[in-house]
PDB file of N, CA and C in Angstrom:
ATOM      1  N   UNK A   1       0.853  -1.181   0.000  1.00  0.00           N
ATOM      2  CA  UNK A   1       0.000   0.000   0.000  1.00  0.00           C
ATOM      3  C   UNK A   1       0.895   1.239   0.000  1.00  0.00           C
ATOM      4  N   UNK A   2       0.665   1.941  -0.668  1.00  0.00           N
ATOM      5  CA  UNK A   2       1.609   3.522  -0.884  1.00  0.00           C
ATOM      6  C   UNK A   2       1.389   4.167   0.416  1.00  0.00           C
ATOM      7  N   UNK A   3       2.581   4.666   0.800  1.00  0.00           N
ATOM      8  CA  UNK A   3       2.775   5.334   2.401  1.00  0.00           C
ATOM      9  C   UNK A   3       2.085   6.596   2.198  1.00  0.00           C
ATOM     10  N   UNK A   4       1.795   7.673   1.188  1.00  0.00           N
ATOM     11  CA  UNK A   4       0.455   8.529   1.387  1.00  0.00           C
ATOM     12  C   UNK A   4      -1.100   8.111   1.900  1.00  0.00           C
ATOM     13  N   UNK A   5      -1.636   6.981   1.587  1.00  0.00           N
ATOM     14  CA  UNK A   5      -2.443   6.613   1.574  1.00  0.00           C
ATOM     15  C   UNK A   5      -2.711   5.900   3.178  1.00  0.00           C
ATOM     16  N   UNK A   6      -1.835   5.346   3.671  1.00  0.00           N
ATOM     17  CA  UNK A   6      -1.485   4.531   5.277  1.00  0.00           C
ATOM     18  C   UNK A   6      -1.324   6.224   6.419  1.00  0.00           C
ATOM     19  N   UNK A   7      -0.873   7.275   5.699  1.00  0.00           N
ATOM     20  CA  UNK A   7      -0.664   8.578   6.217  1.00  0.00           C
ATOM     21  C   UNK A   7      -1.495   9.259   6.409  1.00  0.00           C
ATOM     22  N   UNK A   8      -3.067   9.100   5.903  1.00  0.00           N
ATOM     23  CA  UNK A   8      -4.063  10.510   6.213  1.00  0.00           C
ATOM     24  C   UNK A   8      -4.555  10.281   7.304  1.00  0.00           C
ATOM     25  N   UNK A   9      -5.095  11.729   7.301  1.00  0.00           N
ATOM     26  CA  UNK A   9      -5.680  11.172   9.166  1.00  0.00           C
ATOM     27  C   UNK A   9      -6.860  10.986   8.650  1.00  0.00           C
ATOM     28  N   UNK A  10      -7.681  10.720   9.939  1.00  0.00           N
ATOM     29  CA  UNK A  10      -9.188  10.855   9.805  1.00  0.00           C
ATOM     30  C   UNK A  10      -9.765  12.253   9.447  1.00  0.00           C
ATOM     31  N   UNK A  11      -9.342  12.914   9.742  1.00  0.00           N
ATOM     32  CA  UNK A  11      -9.948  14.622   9.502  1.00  0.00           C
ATOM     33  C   UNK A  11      -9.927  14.467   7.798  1.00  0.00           C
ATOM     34  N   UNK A  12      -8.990  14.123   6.983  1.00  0.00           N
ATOM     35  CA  UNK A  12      -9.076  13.774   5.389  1.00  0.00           C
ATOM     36  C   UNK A  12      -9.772  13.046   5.049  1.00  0.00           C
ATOM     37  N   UNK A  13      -9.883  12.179   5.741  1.00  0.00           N
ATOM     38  CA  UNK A  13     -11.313  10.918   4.991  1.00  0.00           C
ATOM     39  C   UNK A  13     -12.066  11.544   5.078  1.00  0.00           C
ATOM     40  N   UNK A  14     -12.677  11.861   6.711  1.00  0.00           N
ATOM     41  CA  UNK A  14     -13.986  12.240   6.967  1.00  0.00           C
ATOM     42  C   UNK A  14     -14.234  13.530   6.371  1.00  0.00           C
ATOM     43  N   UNK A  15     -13.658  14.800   6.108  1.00  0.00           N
ATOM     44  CA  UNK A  15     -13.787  15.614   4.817  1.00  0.00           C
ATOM     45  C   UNK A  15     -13.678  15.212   3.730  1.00  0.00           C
ATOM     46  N   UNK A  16     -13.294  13.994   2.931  1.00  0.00           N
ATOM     47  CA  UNK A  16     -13.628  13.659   1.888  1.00  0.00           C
ATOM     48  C   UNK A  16     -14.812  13.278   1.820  1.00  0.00           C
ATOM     49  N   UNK A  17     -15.633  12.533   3.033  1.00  0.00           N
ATOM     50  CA  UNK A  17     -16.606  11.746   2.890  1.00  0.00           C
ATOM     51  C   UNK A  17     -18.226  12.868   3.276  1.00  0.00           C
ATOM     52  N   UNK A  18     -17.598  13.667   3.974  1.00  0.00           N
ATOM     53  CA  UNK A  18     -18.624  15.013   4.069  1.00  0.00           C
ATOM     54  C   UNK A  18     -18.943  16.276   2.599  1.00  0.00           C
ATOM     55  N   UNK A  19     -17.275  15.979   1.855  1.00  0.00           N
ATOM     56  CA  UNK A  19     -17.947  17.173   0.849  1.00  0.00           C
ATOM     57  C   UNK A  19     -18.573  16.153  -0.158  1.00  0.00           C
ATOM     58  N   UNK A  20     -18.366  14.649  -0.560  1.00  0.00           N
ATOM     59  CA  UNK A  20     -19.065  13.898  -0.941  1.00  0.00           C
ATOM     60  C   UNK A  20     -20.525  13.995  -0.844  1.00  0.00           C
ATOM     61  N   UNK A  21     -20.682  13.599   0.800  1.00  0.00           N
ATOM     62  CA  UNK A  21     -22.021  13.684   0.675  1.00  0.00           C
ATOM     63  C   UNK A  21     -22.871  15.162   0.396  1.00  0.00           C
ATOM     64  N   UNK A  22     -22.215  16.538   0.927  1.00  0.00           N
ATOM     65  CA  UNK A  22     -23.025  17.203   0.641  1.00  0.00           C
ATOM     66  C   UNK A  22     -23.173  17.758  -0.749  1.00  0.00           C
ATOM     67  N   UNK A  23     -22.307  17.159  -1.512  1.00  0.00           N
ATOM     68  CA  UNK A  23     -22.592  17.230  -2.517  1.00  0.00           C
ATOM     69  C   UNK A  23     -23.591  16.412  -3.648  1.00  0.00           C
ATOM     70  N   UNK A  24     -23.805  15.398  -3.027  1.00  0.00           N
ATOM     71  CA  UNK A  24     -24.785  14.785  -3.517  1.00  0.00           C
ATOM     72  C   UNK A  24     -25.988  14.902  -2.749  1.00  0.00           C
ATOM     73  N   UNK A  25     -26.041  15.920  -1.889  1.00  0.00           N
ATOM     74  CA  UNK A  25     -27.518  16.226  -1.368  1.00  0.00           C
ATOM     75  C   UNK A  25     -27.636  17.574  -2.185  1.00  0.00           C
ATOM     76  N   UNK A  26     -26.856  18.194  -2.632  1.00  0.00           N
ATOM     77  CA  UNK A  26     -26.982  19.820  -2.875  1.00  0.00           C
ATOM     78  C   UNK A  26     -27.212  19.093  -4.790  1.00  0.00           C
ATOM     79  N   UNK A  27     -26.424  18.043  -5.561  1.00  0.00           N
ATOM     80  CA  UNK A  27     -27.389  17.744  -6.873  1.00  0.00           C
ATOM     81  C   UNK A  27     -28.060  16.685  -6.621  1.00  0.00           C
ATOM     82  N   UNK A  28     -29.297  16.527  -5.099  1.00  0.00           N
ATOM     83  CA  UNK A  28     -29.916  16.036  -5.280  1.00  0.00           C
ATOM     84  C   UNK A  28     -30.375  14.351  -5.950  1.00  0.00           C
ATOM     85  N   UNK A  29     -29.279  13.894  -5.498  1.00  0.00           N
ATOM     86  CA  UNK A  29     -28.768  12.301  -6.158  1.00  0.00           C
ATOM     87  C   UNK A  29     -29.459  11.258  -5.197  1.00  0.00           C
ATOM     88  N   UNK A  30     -30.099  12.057  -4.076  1.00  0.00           N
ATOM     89  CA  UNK A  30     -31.177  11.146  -3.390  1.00  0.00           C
ATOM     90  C   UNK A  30     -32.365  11.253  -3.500  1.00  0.00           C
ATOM     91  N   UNK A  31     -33.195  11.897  -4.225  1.00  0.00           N
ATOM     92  CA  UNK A  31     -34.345  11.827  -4.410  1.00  0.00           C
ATOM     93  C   UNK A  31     -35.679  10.803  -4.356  1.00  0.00           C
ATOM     94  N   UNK A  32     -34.947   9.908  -5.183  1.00  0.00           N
ATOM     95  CA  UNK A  32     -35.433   9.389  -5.598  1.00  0.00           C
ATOM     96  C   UNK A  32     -36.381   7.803  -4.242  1.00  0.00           C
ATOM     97  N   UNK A  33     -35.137   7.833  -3.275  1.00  0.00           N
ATOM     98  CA  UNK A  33     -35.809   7.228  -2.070  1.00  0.00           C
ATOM     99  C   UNK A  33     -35.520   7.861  -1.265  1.00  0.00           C
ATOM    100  N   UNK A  34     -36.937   8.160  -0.800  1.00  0.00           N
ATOM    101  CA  UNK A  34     -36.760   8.825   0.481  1.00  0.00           C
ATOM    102  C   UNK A  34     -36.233   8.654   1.452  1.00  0.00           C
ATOM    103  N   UNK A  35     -36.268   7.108   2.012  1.00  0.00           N
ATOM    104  CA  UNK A  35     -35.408   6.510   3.231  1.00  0.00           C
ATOM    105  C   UNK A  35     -33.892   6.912   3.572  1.00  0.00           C
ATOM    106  N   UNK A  36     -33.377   6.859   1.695  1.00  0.00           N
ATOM    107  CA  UNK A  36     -31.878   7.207   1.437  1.00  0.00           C
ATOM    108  C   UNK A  36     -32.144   8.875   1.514  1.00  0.00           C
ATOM    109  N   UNK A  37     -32.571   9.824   1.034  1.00  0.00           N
ATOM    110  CA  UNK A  37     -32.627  10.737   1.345  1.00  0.00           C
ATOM    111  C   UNK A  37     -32.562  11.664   2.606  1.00  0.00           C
ATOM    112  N   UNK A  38     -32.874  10.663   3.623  1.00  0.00           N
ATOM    113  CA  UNK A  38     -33.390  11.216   5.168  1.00  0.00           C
ATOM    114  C   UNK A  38     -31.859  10.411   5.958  1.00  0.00           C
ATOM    115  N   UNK A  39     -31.372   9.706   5.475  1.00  0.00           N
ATOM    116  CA  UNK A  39     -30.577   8.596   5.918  1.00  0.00           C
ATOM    117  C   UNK A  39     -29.207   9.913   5.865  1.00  0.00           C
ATOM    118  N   UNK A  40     -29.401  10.174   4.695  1.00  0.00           N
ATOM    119  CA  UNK A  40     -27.874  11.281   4.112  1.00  0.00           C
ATOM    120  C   UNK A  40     -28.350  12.398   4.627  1.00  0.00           C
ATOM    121  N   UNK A  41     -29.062  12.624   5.332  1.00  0.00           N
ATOM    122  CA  UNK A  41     -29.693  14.170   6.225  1.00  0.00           C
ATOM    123  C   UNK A  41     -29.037  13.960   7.497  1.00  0.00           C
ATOM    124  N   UNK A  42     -29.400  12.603   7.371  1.00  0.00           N
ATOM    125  CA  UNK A  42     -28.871  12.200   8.914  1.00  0.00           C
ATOM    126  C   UNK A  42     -27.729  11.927   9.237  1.00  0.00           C
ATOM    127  N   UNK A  43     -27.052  11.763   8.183  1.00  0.00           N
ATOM    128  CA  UNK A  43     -25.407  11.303   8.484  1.00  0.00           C
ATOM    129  C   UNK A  43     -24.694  12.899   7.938  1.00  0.00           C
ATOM    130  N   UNK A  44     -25.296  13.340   7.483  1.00  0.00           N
ATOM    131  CA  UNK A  44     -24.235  14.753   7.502  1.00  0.00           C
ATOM    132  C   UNK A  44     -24.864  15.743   8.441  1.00  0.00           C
ATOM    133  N   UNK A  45     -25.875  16.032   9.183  1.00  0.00           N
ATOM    134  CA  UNK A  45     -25.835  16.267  10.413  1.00  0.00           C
ATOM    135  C   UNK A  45     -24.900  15.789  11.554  1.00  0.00           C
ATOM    136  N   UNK A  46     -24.778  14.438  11.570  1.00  0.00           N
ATOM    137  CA  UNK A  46     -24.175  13.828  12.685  1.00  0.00           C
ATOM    138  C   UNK A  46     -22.900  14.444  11.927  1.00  0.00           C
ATOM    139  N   UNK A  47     -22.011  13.827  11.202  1.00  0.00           N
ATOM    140  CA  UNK A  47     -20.439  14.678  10.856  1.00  0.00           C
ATOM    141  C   UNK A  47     -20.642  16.252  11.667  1.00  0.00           C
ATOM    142  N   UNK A  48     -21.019  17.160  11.005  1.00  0.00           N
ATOM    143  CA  UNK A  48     -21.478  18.328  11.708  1.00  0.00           C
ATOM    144  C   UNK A  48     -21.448  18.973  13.043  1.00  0.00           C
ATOM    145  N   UNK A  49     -21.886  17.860  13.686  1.00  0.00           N
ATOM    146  CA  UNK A  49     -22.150  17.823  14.448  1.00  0.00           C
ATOM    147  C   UNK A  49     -21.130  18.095  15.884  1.00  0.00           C
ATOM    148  N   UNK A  50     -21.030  18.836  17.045  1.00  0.00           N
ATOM    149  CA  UNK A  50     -20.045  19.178  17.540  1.00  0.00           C
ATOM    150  C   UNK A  50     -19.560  18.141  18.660  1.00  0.00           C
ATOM    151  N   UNK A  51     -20.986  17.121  18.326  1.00  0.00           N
ATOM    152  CA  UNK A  51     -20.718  15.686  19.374  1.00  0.00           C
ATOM    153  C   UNK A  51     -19.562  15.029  18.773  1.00  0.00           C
ATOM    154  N   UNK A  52     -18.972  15.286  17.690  1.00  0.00           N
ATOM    155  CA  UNK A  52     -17.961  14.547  16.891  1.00  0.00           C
ATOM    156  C   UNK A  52     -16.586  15.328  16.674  1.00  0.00           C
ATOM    157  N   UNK A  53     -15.550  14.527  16.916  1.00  0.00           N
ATOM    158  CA  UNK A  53     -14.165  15.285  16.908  1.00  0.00           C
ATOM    159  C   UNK A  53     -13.989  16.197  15.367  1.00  0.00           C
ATOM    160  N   UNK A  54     -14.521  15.485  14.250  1.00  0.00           N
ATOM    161  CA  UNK A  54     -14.590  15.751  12.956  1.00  0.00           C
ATOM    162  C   UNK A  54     -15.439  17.761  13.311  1.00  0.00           C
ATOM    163  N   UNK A  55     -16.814  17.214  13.744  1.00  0.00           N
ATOM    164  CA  UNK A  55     -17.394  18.621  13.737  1.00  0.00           C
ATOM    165  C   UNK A  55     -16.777  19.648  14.456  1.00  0.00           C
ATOM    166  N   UNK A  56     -15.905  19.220  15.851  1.00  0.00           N
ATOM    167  CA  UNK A  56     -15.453  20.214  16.526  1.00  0.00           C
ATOM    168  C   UNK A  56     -14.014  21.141  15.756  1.00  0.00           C
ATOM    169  N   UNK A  57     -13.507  19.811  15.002  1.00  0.00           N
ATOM    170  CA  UNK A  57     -12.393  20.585  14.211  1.00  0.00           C
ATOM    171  C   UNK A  57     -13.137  21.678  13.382  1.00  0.00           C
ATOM    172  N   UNK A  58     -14.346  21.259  12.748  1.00  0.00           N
ATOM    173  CA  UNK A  58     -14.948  22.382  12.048  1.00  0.00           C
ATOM    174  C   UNK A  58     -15.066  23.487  12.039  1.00  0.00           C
ATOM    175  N   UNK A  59     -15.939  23.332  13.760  1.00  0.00           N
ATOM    176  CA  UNK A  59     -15.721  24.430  14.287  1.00  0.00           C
ATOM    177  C   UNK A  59     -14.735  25.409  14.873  1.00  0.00           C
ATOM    178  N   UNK A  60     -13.175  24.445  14.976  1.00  0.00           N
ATOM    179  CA  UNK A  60     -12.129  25.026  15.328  1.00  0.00           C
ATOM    180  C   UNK A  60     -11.422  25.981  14.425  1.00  0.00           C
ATOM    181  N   UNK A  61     -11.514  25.469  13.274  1.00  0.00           N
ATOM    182  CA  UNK A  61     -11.320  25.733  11.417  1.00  0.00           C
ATOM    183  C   UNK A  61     -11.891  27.520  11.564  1.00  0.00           C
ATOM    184  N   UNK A  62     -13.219  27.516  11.593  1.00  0.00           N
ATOM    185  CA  UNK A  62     -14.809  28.566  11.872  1.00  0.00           C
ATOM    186  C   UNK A  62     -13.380  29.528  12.796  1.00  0.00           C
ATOM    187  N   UNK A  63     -13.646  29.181  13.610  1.00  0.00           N
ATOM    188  CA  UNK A  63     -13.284  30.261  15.236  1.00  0.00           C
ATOM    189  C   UNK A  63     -11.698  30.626  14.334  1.00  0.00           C
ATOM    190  N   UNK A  64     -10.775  29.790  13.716  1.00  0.00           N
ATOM    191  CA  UNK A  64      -9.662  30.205  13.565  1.00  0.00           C
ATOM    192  C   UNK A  64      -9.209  31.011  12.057  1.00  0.00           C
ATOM    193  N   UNK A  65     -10.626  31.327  11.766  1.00  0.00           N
ATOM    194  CA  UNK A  65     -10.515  32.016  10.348  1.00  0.00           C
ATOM    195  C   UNK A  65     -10.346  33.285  10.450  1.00  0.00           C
ATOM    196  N   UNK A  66     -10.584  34.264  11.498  1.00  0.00           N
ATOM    197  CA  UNK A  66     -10.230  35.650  12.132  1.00  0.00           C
ATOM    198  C   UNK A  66      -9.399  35.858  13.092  1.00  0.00           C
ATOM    199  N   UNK A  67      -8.550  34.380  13.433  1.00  0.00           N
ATOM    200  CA  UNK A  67      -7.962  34.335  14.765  1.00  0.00           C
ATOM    201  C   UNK A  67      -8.080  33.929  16.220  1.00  0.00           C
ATOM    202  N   UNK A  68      -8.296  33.275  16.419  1.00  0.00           N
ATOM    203  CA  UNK A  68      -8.127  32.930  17.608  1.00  0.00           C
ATOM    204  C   UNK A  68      -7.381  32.136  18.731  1.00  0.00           C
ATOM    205  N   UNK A  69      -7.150  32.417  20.063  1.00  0.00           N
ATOM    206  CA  UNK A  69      -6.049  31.940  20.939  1.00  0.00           C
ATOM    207  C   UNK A  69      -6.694  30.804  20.967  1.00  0.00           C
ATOM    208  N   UNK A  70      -5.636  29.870  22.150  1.00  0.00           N
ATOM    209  CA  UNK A  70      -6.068  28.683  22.848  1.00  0.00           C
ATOM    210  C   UNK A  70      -7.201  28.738  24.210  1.00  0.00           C
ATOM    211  N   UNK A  71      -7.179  29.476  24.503  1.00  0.00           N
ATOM    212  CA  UNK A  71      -8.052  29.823  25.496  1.00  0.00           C
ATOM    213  C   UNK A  71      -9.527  30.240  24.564  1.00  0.00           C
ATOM    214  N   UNK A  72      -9.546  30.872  24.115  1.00  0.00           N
ATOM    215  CA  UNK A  72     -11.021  30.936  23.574  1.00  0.00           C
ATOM    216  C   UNK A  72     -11.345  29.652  22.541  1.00  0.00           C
ATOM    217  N   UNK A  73     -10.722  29.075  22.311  1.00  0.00           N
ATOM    218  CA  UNK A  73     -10.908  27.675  21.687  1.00  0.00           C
ATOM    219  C   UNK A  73     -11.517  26.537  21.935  1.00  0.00           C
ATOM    220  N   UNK A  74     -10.902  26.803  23.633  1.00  0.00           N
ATOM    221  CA  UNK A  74     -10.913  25.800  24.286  1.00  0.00           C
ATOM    222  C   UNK A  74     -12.235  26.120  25.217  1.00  0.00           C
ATOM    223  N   UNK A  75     -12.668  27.691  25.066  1.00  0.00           N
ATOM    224  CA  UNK A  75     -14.364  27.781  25.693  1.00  0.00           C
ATOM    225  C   UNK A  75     -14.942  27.390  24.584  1.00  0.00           C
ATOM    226  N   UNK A  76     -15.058  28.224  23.585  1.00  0.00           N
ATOM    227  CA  UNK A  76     -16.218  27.514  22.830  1.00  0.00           C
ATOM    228  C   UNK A  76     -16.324  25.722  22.034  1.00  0.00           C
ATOM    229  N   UNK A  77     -15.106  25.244  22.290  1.00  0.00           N
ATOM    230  CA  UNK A  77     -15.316  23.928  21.797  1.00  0.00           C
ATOM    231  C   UNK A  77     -15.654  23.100  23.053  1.00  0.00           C
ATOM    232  N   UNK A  78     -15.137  23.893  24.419  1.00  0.00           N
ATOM    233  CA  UNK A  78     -16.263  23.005  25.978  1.00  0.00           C
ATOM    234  C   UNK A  78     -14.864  21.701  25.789  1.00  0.00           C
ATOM    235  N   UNK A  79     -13.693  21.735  25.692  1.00  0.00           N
ATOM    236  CA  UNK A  79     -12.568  20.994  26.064  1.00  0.00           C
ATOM    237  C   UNK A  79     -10.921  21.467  26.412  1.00  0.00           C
ATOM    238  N   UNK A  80     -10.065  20.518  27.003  1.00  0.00           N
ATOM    239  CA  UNK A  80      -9.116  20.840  27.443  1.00  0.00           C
ATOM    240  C   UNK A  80      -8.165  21.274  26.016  1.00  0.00           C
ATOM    241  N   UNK A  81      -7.152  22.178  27.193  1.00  0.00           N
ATOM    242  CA  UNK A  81      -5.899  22.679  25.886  1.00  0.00           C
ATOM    243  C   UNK A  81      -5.384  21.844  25.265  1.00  0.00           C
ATOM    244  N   UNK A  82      -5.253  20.400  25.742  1.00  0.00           N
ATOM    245  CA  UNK A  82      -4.395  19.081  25.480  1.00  0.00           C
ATOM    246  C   UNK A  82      -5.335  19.035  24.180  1.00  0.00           C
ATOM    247  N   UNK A  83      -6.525  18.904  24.247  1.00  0.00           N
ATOM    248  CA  UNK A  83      -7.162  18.205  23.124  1.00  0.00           C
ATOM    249  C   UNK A  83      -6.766  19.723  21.584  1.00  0.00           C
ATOM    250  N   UNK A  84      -7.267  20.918  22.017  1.00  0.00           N
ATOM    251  CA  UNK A  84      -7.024  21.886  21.354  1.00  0.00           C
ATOM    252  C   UNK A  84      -5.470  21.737  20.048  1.00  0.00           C
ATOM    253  N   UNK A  85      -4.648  21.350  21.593  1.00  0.00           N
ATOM    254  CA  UNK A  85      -3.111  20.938  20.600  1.00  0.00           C
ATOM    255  C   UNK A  85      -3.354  19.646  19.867  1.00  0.00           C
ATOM    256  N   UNK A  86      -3.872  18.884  20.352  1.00  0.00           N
ATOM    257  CA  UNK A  86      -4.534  17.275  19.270  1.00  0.00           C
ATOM    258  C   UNK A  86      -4.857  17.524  18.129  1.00  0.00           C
ATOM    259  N   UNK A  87      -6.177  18.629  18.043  1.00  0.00           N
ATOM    260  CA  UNK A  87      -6.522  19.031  17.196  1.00  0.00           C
ATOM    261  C   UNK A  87      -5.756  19.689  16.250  1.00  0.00           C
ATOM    262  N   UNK A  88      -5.245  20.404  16.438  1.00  0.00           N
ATOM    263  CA  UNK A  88      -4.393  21.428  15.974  1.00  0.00           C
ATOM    264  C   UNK A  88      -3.595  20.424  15.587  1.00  0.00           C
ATOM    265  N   UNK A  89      -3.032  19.980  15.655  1.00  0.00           N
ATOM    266  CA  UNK A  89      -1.714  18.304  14.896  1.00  0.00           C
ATOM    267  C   UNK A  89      -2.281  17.297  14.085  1.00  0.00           C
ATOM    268  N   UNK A  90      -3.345  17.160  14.662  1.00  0.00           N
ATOM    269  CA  UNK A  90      -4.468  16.515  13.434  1.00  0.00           C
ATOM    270  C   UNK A  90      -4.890  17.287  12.167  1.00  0.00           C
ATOM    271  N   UNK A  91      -5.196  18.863  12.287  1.00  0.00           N
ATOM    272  CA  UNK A  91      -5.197  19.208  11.032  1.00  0.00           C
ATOM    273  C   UNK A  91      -3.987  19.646  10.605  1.00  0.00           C
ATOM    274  N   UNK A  92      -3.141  20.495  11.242  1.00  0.00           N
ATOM    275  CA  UNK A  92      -1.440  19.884  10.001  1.00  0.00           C
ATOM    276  C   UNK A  92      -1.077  18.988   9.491  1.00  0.00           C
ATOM    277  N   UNK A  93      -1.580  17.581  10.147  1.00  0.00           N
ATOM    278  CA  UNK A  93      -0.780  16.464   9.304  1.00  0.00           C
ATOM    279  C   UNK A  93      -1.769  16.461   8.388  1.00  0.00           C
ATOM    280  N   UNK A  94      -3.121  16.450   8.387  1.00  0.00           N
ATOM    281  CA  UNK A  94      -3.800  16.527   7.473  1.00  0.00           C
ATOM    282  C   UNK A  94      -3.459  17.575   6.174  1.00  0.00           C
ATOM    283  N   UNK A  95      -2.545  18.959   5.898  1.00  0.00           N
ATOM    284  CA  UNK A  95      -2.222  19.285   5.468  1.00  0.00           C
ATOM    285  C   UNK A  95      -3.103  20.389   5.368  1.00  0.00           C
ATOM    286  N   UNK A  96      -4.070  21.454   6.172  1.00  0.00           N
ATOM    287  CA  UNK A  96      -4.053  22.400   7.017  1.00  0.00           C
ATOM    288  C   UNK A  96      -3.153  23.088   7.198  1.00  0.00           C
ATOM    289  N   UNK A  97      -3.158  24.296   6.486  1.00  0.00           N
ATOM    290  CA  UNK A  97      -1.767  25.521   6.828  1.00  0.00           C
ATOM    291  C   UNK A  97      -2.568  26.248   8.004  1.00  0.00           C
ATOM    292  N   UNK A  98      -1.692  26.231   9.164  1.00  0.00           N
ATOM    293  CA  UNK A  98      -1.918  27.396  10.460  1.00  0.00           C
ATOM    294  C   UNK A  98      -1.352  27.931  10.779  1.00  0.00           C
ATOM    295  N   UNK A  99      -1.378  29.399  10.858  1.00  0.00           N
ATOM    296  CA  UNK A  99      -0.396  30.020  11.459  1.00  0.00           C
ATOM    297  C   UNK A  99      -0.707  30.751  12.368  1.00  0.00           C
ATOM    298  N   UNK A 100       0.936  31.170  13.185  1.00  0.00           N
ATOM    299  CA  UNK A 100       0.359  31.808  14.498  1.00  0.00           C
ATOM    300  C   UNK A 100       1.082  32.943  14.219  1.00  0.00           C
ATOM    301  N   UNK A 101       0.416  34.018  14.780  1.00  0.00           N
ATOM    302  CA  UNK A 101       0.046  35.510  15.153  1.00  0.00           C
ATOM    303  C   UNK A 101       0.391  36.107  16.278  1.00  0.00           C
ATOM    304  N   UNK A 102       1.168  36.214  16.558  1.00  0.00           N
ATOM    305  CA  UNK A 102       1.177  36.399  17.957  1.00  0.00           C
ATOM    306  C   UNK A 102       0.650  35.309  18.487  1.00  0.00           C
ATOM    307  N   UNK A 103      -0.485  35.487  19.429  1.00  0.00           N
ATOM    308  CA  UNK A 103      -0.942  33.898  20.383  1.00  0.00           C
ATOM    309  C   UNK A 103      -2.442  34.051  19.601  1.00  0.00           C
ATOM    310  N   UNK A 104      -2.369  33.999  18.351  1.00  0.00           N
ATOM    311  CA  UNK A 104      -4.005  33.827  17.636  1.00  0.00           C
ATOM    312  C   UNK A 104      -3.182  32.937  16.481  1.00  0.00           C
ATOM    313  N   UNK A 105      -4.177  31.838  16.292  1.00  0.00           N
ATOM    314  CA  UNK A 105      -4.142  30.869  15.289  1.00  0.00           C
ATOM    315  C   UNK A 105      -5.059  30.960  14.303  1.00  0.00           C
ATOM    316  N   UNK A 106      -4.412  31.038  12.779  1.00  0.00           N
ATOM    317  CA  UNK A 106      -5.373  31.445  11.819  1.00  0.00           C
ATOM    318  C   UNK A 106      -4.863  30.543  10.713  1.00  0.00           C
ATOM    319  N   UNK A 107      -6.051  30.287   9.800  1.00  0.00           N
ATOM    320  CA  UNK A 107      -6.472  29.090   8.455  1.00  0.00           C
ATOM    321  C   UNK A 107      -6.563  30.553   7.694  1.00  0.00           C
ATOM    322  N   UNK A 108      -6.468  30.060   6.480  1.00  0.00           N
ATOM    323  CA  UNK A 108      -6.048  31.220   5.002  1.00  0.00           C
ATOM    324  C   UNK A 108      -8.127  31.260   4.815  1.00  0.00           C
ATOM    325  N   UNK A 109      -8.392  32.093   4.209  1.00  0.00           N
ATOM    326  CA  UNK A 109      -9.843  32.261   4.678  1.00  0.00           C
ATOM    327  C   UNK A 109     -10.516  31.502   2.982  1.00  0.00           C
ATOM    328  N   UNK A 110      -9.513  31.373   1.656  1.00  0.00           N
ATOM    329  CA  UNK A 110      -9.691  29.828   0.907  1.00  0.00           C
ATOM    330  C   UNK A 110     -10.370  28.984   1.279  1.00  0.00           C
ATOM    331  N   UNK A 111      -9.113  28.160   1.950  1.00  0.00           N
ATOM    332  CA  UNK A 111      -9.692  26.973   2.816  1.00  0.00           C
ATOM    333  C   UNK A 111     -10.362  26.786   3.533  1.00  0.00           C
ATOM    334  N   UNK A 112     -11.280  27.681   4.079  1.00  0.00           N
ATOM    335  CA  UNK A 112     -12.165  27.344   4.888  1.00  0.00           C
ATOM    336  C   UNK A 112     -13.670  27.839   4.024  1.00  0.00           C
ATOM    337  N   UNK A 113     -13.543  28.517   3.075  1.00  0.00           N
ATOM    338  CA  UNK A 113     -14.597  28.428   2.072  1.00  0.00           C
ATOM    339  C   UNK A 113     -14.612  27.230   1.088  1.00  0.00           C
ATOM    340  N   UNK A 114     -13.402  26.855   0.875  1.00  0.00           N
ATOM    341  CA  UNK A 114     -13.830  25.381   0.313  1.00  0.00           C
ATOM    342  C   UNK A 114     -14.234  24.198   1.406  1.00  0.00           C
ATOM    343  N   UNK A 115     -14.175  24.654   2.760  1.00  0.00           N
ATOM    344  CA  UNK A 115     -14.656  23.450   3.690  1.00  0.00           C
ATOM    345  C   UNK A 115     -15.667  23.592   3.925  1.00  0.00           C
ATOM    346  N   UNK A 116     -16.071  25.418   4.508  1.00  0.00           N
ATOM    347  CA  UNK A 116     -17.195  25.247   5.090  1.00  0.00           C
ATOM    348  C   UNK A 116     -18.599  25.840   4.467  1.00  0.00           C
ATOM    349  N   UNK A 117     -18.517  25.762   2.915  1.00  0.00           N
ATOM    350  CA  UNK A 117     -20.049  25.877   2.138  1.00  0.00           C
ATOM    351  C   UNK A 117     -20.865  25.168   2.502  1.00  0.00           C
TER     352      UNK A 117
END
């Protein structure tokens, strides 16, 4: 197996597998059964969702597009600094450019319009 492929994190799948799906809810490629239709409502809610490490990066992504420290990060995502730095290492290896600012961490405001339409 090619060592790129053994290398992504989960934050790359599971954004592959989120702009997937919302893209096939936005051309409408479920229509046709409803069950499947409500099923893909329901699973890209849950991604979304801030019960999930995936959604909280989202939201970390969100908060770090104007800047923000570790301390306000770590209120509005409701977890420790330890996890904040997790996060934060999970999306660099994922290949996530962040940079720091003084003590504010910021995403190029691109990338986060191609994540978060």
């Amino acid at each position: 197996m090619p060592t790129n492929v053994r290398n992504r994190s989960d934050f790359t799948e599971t954004l592959a597998v989120h702009a997937a799906l919302k893209l096939a809810i936005k051309n409408k490629l479920f229509t046709k059964d409803d069950r499947v239709r409500k099923s893909a409502d329901k699973l890209l809610a849950a991604l979304e969702s801030e019960r999930t490490t995936y959604g909280r990066q989202l939201k970390m992504l969100a908060l770090m597009k104007n800047g923000a420290g570790i301390e306000a990060m770590r209120r509005k995502l409701r977890c420790s600094r330890r996890t904040i730095f997790r996060y934060l290492n999970h999306l660099e290896s994922a290949g996530v450019e962040i940079s720091l600012e003084g003590t504010q961490y910021k995403v190029s405001g691109a990338l986060l319009q191609s994540l978060l339409k």
